[in-house]
Protein backbone atom coordinates (compact mmCIF):
# COMPACT_ATOMS: atom_id res chain seq x y z
CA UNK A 1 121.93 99.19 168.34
CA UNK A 2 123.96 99.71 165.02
CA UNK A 3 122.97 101.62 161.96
CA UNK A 4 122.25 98.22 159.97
CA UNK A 5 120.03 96.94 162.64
CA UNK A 6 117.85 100.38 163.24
CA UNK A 7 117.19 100.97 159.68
CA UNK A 8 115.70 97.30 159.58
CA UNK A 9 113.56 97.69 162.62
CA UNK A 10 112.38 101.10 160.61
CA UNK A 11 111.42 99.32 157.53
CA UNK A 12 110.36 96.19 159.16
CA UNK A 13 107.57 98.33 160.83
CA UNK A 14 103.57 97.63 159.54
CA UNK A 15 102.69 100.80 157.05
CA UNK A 16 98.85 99.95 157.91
CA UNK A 17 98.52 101.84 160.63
CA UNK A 18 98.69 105.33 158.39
CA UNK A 19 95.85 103.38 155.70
CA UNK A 20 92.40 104.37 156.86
CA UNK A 21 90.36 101.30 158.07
CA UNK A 22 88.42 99.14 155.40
CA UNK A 23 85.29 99.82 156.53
CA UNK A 24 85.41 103.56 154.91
CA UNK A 25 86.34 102.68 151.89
CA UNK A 26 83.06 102.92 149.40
CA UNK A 27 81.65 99.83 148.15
CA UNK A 28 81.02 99.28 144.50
CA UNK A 29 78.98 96.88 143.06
CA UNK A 30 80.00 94.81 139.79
CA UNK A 31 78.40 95.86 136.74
CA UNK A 32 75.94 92.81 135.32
CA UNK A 33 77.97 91.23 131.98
CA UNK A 34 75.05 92.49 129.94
CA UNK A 35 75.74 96.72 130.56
CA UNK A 36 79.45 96.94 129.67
CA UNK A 37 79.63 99.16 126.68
CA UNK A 38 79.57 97.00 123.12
CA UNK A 39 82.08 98.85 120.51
CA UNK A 40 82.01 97.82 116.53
CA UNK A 41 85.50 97.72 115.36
CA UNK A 42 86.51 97.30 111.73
CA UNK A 43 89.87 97.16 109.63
CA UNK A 44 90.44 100.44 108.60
CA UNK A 45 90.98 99.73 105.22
CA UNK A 46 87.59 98.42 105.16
CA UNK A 47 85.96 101.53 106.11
CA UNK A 48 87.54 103.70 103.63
CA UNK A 49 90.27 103.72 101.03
CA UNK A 50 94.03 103.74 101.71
CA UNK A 51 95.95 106.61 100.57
CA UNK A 52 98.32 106.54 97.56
CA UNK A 53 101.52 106.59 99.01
CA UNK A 54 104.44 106.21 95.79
CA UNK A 55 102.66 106.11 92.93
CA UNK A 56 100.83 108.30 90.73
CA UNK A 57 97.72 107.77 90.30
CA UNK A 58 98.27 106.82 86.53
CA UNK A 59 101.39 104.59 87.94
CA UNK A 60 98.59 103.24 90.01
CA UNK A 61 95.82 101.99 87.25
CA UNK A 62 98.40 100.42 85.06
CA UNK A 63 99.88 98.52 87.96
CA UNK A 64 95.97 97.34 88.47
CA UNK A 65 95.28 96.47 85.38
CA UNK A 66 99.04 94.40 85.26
CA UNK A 67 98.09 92.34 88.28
CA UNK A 68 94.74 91.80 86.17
CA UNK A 69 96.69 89.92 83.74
CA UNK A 70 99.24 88.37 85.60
CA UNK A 71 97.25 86.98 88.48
CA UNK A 72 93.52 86.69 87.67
CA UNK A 73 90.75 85.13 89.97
CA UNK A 74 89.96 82.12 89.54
CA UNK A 75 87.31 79.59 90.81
CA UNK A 76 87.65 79.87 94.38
CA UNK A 77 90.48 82.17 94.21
CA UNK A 78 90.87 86.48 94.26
CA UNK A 79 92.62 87.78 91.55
CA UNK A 80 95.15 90.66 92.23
CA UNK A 81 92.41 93.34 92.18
CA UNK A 82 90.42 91.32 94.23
CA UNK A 83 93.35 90.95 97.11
CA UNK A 84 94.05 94.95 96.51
CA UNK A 85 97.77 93.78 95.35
CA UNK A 86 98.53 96.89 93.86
CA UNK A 87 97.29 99.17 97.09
CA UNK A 88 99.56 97.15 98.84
CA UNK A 89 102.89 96.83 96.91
CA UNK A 90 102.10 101.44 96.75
CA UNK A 91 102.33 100.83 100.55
CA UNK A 92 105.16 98.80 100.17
CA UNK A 93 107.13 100.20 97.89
CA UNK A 94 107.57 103.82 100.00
CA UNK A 95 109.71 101.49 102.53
CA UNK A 96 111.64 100.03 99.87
CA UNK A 97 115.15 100.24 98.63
CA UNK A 98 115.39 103.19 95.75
CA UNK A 99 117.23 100.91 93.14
CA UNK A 100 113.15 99.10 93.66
CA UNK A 101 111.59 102.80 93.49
CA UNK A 102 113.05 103.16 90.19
CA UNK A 103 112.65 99.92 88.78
CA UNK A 104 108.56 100.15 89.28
CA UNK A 105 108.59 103.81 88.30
CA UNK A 106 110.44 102.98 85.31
CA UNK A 107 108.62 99.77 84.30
CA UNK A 108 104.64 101.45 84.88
CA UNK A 109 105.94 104.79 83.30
CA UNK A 110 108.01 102.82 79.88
CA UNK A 111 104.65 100.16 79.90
CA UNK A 112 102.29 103.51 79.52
CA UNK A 113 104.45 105.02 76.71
CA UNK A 114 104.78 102.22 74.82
CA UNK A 115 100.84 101.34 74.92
CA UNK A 116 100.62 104.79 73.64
CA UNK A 117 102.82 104.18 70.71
CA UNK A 118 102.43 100.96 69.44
CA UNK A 119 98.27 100.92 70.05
CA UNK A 120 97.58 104.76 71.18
CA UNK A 121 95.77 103.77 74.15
CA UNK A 122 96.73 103.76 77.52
CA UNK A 123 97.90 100.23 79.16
CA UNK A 124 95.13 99.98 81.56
CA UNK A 125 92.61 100.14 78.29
CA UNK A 126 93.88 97.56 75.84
CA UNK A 127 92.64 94.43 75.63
CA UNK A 128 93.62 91.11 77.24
CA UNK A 129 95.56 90.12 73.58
CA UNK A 130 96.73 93.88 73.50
CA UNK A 131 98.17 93.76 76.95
CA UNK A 132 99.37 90.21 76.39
CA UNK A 133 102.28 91.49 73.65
CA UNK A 134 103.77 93.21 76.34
CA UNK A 135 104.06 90.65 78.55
CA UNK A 136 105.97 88.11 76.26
CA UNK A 137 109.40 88.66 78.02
CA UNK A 138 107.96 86.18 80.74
CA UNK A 139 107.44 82.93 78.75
CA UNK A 140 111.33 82.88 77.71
CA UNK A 141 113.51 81.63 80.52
CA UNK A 142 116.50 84.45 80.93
CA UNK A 143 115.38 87.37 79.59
CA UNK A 144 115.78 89.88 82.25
CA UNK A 145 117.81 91.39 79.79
CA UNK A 146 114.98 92.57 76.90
CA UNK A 147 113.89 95.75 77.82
CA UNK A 148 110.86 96.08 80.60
CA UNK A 149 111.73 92.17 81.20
CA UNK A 150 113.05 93.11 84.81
CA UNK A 151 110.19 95.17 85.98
CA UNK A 152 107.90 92.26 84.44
CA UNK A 153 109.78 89.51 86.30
CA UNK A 154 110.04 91.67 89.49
CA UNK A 155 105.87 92.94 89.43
CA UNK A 156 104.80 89.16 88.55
CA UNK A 157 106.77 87.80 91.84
CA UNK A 158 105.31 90.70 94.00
CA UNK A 159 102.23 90.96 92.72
CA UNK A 160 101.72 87.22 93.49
CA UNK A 161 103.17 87.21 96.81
CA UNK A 162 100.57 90.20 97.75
CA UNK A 163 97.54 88.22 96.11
CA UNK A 164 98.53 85.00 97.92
CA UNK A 165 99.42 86.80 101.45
CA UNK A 166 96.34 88.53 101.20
CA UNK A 167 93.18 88.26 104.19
CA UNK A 168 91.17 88.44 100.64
CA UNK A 169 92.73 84.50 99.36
CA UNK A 170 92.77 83.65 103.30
CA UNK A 171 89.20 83.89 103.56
CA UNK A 172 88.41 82.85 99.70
CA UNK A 173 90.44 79.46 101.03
CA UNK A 174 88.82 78.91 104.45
CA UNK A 175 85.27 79.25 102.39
CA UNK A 176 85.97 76.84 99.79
CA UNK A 177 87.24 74.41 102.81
CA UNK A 178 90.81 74.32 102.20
CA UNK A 179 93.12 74.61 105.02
CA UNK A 180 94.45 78.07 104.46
CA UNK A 181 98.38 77.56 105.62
CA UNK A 182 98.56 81.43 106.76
CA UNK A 183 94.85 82.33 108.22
CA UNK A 184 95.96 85.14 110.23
CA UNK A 185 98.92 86.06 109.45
CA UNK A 186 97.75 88.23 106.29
CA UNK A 187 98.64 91.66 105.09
CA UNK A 188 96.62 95.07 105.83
CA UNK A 189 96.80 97.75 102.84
CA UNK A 190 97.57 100.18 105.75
CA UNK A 191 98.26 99.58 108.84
């Protein structure tokens, strides 16, 4: 007998003669469908609220109170606050590029100061018209150039993508019986 042909024999051998017979084994009986355990899960951003993650809690309101005015609700619609926009573009914005970092820090810090000096309020506590003079740079096609018209351009695209993305305008569509393109495929503030 060769090498090839023992080691073959040795592995072609039954292992169930080492396995103790079947009958020893214990029996268990199936559980009825009605005992298993019953745990309530929730999103986790629904059971508390999501940590600031990039900006300051000032940084924070007046990007609120921008997404107020830039994307309102409507009839069967979340606004920006309603979709929690601004918690997620905070979440978003700590993975982003640091030319973005600056941009928003720039734009929410330079929109605060100059509330304060033409109105001496802070942004998120002027009124709708108040708020509305800084937010001219939008209605004139090309002009990223006029100072804070960047940011504005830049917060208006994001700020709609989060609203629109949102489980918040998912559900809002599904209710009001529209086919909601995206049911399921929408953002978590933190995840």
């Amino acid at each position: 007998m060769k090498r090839r042909q023992a080691i073959q024999a040795i592995l072609g051998t039954p292992v169930l003669t080492a396995l103790p017979p079947a009958s020893a084994a214990p029996q268990q009986t199936p559980r009825p469908a009605n005992d298993l355990p019953k745990l309530i899960t929730m999103a986790a951003d629904a059971a508390a609220d999501p940590e600031r993650l990039f900006f300051t809690p000032e940084q924070l309101a007046v990007l609120r109170r921008l997404g107020d005015l830039m994307v309102p609700a409507g009839a069967n619609r979340p606004g920006a606050s309603d979709a929690k926009a601004a918690e997620f573009l905070d979440f978003l914005l700590t993975q982003s590029e640091h030319a973005r970092q600056v941009l928003y820090s720039n734009g929410l810090d330079r929109l605060q100061l100059e509330s304060g000096r033409r109105f001496n309020r802070r942004f998120q506590d002027l009124t709708a018209e108040q708020a509305g003079e800084f937010l001219t740079p939008l209605q004139t096609p090309l002009s990223y150039r006029a100072p804070l018209a960047e940011f504005l351009w830049a917060a208006r695209e994001d700020l709609l993508a989060a609203t629109f993305n949102s489980r918040e305008y998912a559900a809002a569509q599904t209710a009001a019986g529209r086919r909601a393109g995206g049911v399921g495929t929408y953002w978590y503030a933190i995840e």
